[in-house]
C-alpha atoms as a PDB file:
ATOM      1  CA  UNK A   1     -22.924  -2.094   3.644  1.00  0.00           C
ATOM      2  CA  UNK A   2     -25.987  -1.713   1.422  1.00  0.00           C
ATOM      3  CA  UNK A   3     -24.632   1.871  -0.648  1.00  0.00           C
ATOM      4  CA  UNK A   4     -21.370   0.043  -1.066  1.00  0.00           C
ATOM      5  CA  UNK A   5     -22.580  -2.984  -2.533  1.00  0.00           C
ATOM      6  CA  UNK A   6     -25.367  -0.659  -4.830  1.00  0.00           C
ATOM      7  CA  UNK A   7     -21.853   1.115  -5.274  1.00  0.00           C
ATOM      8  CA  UNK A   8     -20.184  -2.029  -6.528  1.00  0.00           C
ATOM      9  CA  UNK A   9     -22.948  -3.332  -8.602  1.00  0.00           C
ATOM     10  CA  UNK A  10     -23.272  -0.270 -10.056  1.00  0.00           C
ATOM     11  CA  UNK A  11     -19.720  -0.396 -11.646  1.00  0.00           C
ATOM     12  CA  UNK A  12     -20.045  -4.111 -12.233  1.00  0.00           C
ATOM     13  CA  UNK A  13     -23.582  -2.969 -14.317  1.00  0.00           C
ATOM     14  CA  UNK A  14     -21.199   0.332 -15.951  1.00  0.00           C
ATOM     15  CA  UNK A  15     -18.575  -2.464 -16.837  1.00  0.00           C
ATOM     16  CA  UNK A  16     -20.644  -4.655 -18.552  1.00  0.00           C
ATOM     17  CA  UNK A  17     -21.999  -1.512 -20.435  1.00  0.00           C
ATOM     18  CA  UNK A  18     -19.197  -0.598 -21.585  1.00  0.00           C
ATOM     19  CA  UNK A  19     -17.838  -4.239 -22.445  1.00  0.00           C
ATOM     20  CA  UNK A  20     -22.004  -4.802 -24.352  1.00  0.00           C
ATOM     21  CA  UNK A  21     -20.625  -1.311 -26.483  1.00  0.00           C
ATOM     22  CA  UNK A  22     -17.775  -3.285 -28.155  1.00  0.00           C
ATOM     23  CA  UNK A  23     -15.296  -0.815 -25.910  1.00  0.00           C
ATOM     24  CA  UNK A  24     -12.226  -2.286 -24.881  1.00  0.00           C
ATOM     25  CA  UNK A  25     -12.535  -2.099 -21.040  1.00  0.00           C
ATOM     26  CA  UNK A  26      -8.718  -1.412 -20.177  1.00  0.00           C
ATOM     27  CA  UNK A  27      -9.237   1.190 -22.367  1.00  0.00           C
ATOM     28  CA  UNK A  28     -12.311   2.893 -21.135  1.00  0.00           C
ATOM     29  CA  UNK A  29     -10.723   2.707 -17.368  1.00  0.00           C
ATOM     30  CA  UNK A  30      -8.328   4.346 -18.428  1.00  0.00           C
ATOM     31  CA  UNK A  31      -9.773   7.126 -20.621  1.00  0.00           C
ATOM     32  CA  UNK A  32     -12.470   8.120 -18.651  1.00  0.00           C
ATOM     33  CA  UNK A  33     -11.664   9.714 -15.601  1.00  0.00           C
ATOM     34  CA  UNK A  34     -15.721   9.595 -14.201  1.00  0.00           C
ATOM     35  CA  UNK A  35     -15.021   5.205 -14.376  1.00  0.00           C
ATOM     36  CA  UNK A  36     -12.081   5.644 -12.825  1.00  0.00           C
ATOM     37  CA  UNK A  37     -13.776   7.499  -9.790  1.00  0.00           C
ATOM     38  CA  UNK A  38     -16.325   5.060  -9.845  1.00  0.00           C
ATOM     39  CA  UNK A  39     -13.776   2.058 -10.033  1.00  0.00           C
ATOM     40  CA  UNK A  40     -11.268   3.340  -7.112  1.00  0.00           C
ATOM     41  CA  UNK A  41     -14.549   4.055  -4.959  1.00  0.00           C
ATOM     42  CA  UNK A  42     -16.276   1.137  -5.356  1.00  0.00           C
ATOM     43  CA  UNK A  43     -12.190  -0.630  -4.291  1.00  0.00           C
ATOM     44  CA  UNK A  44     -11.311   2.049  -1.635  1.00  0.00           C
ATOM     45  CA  UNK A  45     -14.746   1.159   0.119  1.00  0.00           C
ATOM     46  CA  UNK A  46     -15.160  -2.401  -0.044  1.00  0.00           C
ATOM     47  CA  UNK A  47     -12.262  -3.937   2.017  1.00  0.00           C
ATOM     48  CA  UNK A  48     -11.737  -7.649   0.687  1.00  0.00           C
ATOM     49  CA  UNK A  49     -11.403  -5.540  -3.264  1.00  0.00           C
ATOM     50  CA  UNK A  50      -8.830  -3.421  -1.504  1.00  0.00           C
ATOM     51  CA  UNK A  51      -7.219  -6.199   0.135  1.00  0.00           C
ATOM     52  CA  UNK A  52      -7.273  -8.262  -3.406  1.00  0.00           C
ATOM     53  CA  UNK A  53      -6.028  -4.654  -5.238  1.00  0.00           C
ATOM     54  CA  UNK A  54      -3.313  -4.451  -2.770  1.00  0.00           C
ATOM     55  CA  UNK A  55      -2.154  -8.017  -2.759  1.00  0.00           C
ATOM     56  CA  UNK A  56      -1.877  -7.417  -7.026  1.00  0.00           C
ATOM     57  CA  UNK A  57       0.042  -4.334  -6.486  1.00  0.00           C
ATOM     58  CA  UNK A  58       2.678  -5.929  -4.334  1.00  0.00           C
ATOM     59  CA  UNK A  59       3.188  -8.697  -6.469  1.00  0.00           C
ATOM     60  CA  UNK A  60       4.599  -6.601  -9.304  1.00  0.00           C
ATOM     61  CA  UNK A  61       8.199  -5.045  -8.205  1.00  0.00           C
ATOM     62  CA  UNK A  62       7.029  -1.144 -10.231  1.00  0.00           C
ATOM     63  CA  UNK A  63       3.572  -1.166  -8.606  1.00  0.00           C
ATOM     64  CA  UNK A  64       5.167  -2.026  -4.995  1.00  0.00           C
ATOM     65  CA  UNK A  65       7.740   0.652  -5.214  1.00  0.00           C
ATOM     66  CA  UNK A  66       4.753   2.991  -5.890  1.00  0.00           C
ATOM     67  CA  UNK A  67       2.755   1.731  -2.760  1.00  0.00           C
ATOM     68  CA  UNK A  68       6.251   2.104  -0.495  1.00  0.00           C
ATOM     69  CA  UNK A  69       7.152   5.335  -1.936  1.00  0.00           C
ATOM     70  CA  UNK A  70       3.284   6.364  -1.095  1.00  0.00           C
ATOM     71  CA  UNK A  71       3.562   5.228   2.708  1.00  0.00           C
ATOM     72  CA  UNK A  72       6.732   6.461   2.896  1.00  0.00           C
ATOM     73  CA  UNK A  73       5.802  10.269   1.830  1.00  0.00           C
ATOM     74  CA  UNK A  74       2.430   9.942   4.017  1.00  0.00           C
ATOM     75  CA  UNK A  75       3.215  10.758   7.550  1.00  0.00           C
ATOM     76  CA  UNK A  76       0.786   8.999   9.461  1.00  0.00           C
ATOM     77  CA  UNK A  77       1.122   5.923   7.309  1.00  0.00           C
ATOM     78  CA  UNK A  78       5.010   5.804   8.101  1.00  0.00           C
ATOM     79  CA  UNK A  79       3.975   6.518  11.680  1.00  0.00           C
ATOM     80  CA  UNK A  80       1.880   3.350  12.260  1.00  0.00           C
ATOM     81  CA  UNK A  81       4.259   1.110  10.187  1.00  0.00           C
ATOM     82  CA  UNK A  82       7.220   1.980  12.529  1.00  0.00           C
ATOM     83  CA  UNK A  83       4.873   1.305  15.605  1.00  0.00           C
ATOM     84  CA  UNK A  84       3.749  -1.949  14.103  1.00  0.00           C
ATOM     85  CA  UNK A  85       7.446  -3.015  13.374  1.00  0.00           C
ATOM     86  CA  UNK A  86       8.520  -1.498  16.927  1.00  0.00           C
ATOM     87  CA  UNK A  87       6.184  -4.002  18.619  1.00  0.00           C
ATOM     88  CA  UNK A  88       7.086  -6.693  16.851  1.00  0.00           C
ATOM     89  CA  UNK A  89      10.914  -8.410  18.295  1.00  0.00           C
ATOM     90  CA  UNK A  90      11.570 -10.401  14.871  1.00  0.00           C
ATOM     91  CA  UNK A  91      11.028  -7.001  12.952  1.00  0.00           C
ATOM     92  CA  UNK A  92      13.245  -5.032  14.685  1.00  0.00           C
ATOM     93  CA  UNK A  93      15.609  -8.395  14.375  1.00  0.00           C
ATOM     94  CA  UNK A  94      15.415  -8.172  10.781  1.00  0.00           C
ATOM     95  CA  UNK A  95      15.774  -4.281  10.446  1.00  0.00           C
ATOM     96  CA  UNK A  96      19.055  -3.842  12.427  1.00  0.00           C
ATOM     97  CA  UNK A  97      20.280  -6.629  10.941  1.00  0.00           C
ATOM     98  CA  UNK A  98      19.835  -5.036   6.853  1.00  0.00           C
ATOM     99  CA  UNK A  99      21.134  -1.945   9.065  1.00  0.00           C
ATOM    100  CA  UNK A 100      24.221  -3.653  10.804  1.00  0.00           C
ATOM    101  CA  UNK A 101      25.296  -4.918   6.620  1.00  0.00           C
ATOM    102  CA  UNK A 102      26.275  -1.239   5.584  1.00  0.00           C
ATOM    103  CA  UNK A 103      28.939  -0.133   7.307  1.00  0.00           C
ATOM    104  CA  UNK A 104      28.432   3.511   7.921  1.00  0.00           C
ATOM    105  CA  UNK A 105      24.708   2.082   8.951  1.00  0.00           C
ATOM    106  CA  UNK A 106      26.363  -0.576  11.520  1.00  0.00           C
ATOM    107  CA  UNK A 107      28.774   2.674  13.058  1.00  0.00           C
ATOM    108  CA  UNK A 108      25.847   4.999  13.631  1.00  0.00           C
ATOM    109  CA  UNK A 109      23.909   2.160  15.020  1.00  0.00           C
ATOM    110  CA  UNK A 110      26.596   1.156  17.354  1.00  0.00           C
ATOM    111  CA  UNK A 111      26.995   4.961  18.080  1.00  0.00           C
ATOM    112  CA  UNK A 112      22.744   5.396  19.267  1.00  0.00           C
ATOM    113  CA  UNK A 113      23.260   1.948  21.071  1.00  0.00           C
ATOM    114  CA  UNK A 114      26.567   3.445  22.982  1.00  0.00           C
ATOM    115  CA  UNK A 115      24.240   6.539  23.948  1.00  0.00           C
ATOM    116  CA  UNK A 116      21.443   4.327  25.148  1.00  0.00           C
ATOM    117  CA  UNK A 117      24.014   2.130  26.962  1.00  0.00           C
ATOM    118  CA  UNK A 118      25.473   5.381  28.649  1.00  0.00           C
ATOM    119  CA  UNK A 119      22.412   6.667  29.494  1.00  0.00           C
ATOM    120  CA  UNK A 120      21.271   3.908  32.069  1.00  0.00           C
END
């Protein structure tokens, strides 16, 4: 707890140089790729900045496809989202019913169900 909040002063103390030196901070993040190590860090290891970070990323529809396509092409990520919706009755409710509005979606689902069914 102590390193990460040295860790976050010290890019609160590296922002306000770099604001003091007339820089334009947007700018400077991203220009120098040593701040934006030091930036992502100090977010990646302080969890309510990554909560905030990832709360501002969903809000925008570009930055949320980035995040999905992210957990989506990480395997372990995708693994614990499916358990967390699998546990969860009104999530499965709400994912076979998107399925169930496509039609070729709503025949192979009735197809698996059939097999299930079958299989008792």
């Amino acid at each position: 707890m102590k390193f990460t909040m040295l860790r976050v002063l010290a890019v609160a103390g590296t922002t306000a140089f770099l604001a003091g030196c007339g820089g334009d901070m947007a700018r400077q993040l991203r220009d120098n790729p040593t701040l934006q190590t030091t930036v992502m860090d100090a977010i990646t290891q302080n969890a309510p900045l990554a909560e905030q970070m990832m709360g501002r990323m969903l809000t925008n529809d570009s930055t949320r496809a980035l995040v999905l396509d992210k957990v989506i092409a990480d395997g372990a990520a995708m693994q614990a989202m499916m358990g967390t919706i699998a546990r969860d009755q009104t999530m499965i409710d709400g994912v076979l019913n998107l399925a169930v509005q496509d039609t070729v979606m709503k025949s192979h689902l009735m197809g698996v169900l059939q097999g299930m069914k079958m299989m008792q």
